[in-house]
Protein backbone atom coordinates (compact mmCIF):
# COMPACT_ATOMS: atom_id res chain seq x y z
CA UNK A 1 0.00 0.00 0.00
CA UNK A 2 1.17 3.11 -0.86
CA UNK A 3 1.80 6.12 1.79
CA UNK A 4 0.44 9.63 1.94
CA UNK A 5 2.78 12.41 0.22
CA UNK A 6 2.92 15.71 2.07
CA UNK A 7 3.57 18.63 -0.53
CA UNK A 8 4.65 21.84 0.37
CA UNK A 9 3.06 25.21 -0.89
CA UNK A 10 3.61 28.59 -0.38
CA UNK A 11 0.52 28.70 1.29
CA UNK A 12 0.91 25.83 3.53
CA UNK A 13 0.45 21.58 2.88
CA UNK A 14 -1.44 19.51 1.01
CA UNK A 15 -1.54 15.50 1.97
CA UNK A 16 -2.61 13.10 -0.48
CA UNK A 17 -4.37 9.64 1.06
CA UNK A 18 -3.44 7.12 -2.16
CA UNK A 19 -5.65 7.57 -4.87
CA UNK A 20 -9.03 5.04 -4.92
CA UNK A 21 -10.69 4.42 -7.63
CA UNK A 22 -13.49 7.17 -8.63
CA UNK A 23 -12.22 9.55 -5.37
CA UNK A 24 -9.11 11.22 -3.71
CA UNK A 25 -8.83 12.34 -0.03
CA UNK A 26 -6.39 14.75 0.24
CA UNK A 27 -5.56 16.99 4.12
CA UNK A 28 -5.08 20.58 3.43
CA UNK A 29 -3.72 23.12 5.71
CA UNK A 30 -3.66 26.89 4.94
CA UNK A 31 -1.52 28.90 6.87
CA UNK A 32 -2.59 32.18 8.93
CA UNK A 33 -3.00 34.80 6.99
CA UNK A 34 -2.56 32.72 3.26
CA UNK A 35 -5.45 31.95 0.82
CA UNK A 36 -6.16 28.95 -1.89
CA UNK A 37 -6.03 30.42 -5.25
CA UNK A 38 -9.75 30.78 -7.38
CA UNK A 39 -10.68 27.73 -9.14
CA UNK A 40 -12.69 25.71 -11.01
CA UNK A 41 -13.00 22.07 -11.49
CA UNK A 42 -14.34 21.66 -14.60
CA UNK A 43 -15.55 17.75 -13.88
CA UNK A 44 -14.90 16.71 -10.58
CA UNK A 45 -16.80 17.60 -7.32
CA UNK A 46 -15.54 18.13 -3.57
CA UNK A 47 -16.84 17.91 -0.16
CA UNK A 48 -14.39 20.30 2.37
CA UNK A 49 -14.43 19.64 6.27
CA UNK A 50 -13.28 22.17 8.34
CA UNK A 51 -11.39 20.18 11.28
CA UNK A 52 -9.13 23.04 12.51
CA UNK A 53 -9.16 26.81 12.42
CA UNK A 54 -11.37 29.18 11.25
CA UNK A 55 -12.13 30.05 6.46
CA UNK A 56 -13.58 32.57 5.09
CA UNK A 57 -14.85 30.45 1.71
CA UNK A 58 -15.71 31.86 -1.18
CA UNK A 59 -18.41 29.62 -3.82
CA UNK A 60 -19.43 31.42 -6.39
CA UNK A 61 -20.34 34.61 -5.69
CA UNK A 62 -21.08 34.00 -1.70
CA UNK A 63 -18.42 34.01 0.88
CA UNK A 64 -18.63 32.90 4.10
CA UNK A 65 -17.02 31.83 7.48
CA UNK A 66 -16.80 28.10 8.37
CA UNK A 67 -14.86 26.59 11.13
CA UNK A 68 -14.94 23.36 13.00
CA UNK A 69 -17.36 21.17 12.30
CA UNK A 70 -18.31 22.94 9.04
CA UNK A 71 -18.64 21.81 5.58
CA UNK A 72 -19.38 22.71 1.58
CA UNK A 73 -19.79 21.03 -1.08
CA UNK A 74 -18.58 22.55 -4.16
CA UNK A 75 -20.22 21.09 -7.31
CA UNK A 76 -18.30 20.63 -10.62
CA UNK A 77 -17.79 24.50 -12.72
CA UNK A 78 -18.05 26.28 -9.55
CA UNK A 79 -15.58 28.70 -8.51
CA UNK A 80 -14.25 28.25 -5.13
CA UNK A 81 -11.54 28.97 -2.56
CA UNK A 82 -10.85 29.37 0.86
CA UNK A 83 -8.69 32.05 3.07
CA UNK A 84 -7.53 31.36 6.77
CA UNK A 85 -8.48 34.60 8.98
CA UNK A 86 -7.56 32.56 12.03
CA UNK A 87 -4.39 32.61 14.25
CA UNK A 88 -3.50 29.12 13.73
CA UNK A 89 -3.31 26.95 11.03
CA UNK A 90 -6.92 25.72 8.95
CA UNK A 91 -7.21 22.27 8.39
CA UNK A 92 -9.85 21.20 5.48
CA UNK A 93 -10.30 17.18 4.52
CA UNK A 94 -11.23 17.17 0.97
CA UNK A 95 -12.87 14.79 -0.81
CA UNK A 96 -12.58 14.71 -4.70
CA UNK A 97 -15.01 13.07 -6.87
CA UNK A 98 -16.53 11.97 -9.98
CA UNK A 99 -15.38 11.75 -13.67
CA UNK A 100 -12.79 14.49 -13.58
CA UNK A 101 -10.94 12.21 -10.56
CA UNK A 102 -7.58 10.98 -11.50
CA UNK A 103 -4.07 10.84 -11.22
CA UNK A 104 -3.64 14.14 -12.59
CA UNK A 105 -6.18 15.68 -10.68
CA UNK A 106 -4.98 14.58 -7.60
CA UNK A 107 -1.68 16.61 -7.57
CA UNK A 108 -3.86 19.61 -9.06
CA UNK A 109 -1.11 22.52 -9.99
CA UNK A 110 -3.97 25.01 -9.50
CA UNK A 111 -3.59 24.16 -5.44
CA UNK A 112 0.44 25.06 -6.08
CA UNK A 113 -0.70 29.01 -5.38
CA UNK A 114 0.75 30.18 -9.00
CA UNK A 115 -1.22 29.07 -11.46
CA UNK A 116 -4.06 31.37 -11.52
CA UNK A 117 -5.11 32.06 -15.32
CA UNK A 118 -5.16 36.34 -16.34
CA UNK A 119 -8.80 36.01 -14.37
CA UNK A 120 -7.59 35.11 -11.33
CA UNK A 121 -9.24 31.72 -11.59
CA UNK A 122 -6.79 28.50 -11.97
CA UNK A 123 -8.15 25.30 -13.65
């Protein structure tokens, strides 16, 4: 079985669970202060989990606070991302699904911080 890979961003961390078949679990930590980049999945889905710290998320045109405990689920096309406005780190568990799923969308470049497109949105 394979083990998790931590990446480093500029950010903060992503941790990818080995990918299954049809989903990815991946542990994402944003560090005080930082922010995801603006994106889009153009096929896949994902369900976040707050399990430390306090986001401001943005989905589509709403933003709002989660924290521990909290959840979204961002549908396929929909533009999303998530600052930390907390003191300590914010932990999300993401879960990644449906056809868009795979190797290559598991180590995303758009959650690498610099590859936003000219509209501020990275694919």
């Amino acid at each position: 079985m394979q083990q998790s890979e931590l990446i480093l961003r500029d950010w903060g961390t992503t941790e990818d669970v080995p990918m299954r078949e049809g989903h990815q679990i991946q542990q994402i930590t944003v560090n005080p202060g930082a922010r995801l980049p603006l994106r889009i999945n153009d096929f896949q889905c994902e369900h976040w989990v707050v399990v430390q710290g306090t986001g401001r998320m943005t989905l589509d045109l709403q933003s709002f606070l989660v924290d521990v405990g909290g959840s979204s689920f961002i549908p396929a096309r929909a533009s999303h991302s998530i600052e930390n406005v907390g003191e300590d780190s914010l932990r999300i568990v993401a879960v990644h699904f449906g056809s868009g799923v795979s190797e290559k969308s598991a180590g995303d470049p758009s959650l690498q911080g610099d590859q936003a497109t000219p509209s501020g949105i990275a694919h």
